[in-house]
C-alpha atoms as a PDB file:
ATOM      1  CA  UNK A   1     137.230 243.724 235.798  1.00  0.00           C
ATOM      2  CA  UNK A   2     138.516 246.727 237.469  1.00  0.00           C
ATOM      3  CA  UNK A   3     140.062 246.393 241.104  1.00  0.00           C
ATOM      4  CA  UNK A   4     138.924 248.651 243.934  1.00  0.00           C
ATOM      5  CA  UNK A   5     140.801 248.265 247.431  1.00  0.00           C
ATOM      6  CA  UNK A   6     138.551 248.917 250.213  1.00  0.00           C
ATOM      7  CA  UNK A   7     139.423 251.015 252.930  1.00  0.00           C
ATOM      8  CA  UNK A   8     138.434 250.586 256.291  1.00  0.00           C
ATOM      9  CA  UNK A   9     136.732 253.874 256.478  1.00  0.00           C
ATOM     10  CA  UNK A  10     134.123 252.360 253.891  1.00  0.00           C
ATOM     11  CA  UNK A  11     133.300 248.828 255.914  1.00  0.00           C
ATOM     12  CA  UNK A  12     132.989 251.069 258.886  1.00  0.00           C
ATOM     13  CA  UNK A  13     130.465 252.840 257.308  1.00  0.00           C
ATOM     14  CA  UNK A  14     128.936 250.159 255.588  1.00  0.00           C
ATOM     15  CA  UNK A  15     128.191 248.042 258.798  1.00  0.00           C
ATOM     16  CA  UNK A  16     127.401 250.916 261.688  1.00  0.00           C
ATOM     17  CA  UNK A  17     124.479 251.710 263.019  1.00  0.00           C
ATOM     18  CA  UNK A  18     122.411 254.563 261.252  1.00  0.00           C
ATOM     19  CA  UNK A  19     123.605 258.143 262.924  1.00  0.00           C
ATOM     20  CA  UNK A  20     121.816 260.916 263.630  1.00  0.00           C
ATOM     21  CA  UNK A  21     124.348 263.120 262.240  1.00  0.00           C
ATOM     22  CA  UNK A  22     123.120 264.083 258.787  1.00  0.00           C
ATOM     23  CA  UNK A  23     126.452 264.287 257.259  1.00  0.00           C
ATOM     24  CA  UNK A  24     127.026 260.642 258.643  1.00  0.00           C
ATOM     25  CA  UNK A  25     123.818 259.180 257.422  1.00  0.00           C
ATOM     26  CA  UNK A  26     124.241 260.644 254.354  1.00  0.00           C
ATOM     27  CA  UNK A  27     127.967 259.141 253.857  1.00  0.00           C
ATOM     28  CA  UNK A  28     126.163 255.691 255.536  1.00  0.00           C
ATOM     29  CA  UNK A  29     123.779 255.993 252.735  1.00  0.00           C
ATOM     30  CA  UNK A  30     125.802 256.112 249.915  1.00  0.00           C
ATOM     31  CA  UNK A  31     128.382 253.554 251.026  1.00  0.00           C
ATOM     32  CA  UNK A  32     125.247 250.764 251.345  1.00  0.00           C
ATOM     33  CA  UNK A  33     123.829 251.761 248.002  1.00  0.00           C
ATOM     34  CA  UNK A  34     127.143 251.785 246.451  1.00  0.00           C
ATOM     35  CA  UNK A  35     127.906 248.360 247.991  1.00  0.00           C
ATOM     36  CA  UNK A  36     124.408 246.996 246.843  1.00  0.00           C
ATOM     37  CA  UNK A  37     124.297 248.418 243.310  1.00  0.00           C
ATOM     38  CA  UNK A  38     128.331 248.815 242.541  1.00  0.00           C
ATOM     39  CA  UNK A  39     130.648 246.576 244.059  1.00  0.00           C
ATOM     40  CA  UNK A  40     128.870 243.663 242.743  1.00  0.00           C
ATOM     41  CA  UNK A  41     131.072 244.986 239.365  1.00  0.00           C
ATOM     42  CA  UNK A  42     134.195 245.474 240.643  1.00  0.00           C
ATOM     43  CA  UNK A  43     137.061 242.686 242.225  1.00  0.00           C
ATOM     44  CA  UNK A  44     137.112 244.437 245.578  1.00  0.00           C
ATOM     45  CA  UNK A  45     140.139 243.306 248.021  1.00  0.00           C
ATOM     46  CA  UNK A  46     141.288 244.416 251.214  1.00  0.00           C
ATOM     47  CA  UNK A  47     144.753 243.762 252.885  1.00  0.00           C
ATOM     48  CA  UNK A  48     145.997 242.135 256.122  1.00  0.00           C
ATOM     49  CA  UNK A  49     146.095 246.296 257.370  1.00  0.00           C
ATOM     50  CA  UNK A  50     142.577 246.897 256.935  1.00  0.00           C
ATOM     51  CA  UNK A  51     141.817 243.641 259.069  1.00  0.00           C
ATOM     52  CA  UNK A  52     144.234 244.949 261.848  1.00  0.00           C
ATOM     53  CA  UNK A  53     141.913 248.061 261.889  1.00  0.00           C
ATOM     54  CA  UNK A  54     138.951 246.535 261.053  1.00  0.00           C
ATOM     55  CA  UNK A  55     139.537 244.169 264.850  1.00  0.00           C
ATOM     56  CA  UNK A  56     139.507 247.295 266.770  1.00  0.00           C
ATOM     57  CA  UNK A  57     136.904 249.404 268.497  1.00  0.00           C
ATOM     58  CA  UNK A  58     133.523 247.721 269.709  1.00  0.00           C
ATOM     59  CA  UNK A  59     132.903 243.700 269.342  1.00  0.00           C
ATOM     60  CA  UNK A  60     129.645 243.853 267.849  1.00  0.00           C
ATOM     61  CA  UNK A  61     131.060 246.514 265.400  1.00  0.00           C
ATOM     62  CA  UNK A  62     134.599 244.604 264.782  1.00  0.00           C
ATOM     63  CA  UNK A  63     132.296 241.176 264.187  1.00  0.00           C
ATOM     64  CA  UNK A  64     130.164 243.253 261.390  1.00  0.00           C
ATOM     65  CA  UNK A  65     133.324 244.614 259.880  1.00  0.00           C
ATOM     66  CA  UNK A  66     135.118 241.066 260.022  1.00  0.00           C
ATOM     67  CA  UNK A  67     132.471 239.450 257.991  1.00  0.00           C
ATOM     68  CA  UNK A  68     132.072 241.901 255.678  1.00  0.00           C
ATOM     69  CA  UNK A  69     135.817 241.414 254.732  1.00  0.00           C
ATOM     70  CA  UNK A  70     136.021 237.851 254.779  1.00  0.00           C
ATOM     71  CA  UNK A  71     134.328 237.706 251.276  1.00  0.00           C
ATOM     72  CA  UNK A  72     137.162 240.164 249.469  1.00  0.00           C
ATOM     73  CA  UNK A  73     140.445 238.863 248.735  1.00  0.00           C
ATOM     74  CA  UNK A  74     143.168 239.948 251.213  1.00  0.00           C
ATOM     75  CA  UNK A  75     146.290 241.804 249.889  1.00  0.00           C
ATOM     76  CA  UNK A  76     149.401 240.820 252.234  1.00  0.00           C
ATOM     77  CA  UNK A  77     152.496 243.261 253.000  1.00  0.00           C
ATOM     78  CA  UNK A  78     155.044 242.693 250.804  1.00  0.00           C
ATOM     79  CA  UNK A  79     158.506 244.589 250.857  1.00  0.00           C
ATOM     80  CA  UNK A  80     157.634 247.017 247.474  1.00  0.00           C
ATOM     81  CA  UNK A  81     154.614 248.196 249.606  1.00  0.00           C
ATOM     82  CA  UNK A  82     156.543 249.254 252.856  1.00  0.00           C
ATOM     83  CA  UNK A  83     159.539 250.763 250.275  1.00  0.00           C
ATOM     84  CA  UNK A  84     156.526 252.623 249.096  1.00  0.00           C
ATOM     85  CA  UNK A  85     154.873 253.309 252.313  1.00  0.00           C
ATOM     86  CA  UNK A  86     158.010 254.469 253.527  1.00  0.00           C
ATOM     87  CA  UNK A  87     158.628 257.056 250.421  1.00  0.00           C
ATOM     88  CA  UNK A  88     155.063 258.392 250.901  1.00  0.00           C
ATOM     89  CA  UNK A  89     155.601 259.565 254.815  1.00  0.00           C
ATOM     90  CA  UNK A  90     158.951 261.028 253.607  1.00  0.00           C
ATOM     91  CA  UNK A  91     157.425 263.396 251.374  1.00  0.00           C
ATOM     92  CA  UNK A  92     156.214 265.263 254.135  1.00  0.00           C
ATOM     93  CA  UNK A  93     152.559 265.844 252.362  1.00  0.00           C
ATOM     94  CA  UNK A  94     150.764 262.586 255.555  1.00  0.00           C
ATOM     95  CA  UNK A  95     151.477 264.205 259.240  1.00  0.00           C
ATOM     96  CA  UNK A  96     153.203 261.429 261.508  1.00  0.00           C
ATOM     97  CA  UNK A  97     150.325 259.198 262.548  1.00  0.00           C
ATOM     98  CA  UNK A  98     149.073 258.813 259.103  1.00  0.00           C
ATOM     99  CA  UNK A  99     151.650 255.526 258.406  1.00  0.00           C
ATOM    100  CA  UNK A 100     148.313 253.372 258.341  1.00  0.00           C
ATOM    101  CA  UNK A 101     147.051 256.132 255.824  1.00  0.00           C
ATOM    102  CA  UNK A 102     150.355 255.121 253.512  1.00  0.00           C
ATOM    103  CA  UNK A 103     150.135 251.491 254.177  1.00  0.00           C
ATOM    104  CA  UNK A 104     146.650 251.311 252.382  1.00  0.00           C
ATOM    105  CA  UNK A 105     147.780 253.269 249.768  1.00  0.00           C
ATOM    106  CA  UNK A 106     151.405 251.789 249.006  1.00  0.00           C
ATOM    107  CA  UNK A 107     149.529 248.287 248.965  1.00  0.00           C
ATOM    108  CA  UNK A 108     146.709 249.696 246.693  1.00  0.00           C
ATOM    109  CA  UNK A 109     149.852 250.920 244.100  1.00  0.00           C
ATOM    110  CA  UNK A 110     151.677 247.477 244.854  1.00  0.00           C
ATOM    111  CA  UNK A 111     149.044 245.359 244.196  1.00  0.00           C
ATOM    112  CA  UNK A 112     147.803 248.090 241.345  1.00  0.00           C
ATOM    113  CA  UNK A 113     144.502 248.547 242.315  1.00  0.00           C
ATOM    114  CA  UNK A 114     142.789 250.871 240.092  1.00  0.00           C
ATOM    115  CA  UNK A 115     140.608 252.296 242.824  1.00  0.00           C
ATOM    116  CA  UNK A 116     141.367 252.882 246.940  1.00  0.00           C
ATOM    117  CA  UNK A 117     137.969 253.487 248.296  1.00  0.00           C
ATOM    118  CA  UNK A 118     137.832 255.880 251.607  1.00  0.00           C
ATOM    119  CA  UNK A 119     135.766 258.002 253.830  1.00  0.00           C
ATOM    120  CA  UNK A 120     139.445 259.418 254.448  1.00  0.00           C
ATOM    121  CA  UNK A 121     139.188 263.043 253.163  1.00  0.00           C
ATOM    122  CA  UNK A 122     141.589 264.054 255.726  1.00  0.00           C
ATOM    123  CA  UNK A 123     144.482 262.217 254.199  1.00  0.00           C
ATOM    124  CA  UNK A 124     143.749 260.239 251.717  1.00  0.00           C
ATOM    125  CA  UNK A 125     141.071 261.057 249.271  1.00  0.00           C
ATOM    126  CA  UNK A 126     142.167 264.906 249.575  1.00  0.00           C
ATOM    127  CA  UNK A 127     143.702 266.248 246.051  1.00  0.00           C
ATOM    128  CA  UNK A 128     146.182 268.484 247.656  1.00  0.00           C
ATOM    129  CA  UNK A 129     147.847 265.778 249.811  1.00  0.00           C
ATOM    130  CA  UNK A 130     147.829 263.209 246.450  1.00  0.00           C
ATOM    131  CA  UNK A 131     149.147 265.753 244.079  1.00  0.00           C
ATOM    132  CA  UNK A 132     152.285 265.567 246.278  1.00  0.00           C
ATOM    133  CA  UNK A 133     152.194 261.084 246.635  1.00  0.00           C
ATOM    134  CA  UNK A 134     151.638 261.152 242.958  1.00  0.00           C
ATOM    135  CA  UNK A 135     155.058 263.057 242.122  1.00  0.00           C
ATOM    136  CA  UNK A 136     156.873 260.705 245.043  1.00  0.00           C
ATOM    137  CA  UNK A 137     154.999 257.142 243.441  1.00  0.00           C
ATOM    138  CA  UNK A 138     156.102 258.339 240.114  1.00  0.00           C
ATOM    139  CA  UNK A 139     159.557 258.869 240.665  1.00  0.00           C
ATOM    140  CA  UNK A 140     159.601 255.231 242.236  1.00  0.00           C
ATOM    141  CA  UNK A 141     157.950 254.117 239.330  1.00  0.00           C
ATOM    142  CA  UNK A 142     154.733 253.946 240.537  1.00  0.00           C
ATOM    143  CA  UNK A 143     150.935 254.865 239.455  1.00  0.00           C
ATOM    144  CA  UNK A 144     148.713 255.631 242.980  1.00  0.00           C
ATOM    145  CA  UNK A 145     145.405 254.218 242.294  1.00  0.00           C
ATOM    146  CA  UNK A 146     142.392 256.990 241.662  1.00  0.00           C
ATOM    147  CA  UNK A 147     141.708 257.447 245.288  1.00  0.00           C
ATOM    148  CA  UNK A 148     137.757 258.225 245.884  1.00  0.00           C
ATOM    149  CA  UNK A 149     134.768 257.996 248.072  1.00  0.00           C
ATOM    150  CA  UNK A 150     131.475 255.911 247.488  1.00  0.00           C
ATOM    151  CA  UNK A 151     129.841 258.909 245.830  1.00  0.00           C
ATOM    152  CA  UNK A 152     132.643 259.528 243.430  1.00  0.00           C
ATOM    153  CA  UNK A 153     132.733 255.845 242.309  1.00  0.00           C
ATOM    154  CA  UNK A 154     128.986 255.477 242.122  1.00  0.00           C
ATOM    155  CA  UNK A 155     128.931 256.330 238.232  1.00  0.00           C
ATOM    156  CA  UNK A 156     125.568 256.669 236.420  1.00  0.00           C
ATOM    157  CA  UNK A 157     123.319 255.134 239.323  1.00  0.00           C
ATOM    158  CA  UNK A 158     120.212 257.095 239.953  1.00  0.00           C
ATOM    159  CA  UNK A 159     119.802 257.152 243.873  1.00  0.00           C
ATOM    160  CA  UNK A 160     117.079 255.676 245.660  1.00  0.00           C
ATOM    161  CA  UNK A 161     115.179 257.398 248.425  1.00  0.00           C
END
């Protein structure tokens, strides 16, 4: 069974309150349907940095978000994932700010994930930021996970209406 590492972007998502932003809804949408119909087959984990985020912002929200997460597995920081986290800022590509950004995806590499699943388009699911983490991980000796969004893992799911 593949492993997908979910980002707190996606729980966020998952648990608020419909918007009326279309773009919102829309991304709301897709991340309940993929939960429902998806992540049923994959081992999906989290990590002790996506709780830290996860207890921020509104009670109600933070209490959603919490029990959402306490059914995955939670990945812990180990020393290989703030090497890597470390490596990943130094290239430059994340603006300082982003070291939460490089967390999740150092622990997704460390713990090799196979997916890191974001609403993060900004910095991490954004192909010209990667291209430049891929040639860093690789030179550690690391393979990033395929970093994606709800829609791109969905796979051959028709949508419902």
């Amino acid at each position: 069974m593949e492993t997908v590492y979910i980002e707190t972007s996606v729980v966020s998502f998952l648990v608020s309150s419909l918007s009326s932003l279309v773009e919102t809804a829309w991304r709301q949408k897709l991340t309940r349907d993929w939960w429902r119909m998806r992540q049923p087959l994959f081992h999906c984990v989290t990590s002790d940095a996506v709780l830290e985020e996860a207890r921020e912002g509104d009670a109600t929200q933070s209490r959603l978000r919490m029990e959402v997460l306490a059914g995955l597995t939670t990945l812990r920081l180990n020393a290989a994932a703030e090497t890597l986290a470390e490596a990943l800022m130094a290239t430059g590509a994340l603006p300082v700010g982003a070291e939460m950004d490089a967390l999740h995806l150092a622990l997704a590499t460390a713990y090799r994930a196979d997916y890191l699943l974001t609403w993060n388009c900004k910095h991490l699911a954004n192909a010209v930021i990667l291209r430049q983490l891929h040639r860093q991980a690789e030179k550690a000796g690391w393979r990033l996970p395929e970093v994606c969004t709800p829609q791109q893992l969905m796979g051959e799911i028709e949508y419902e209406d």
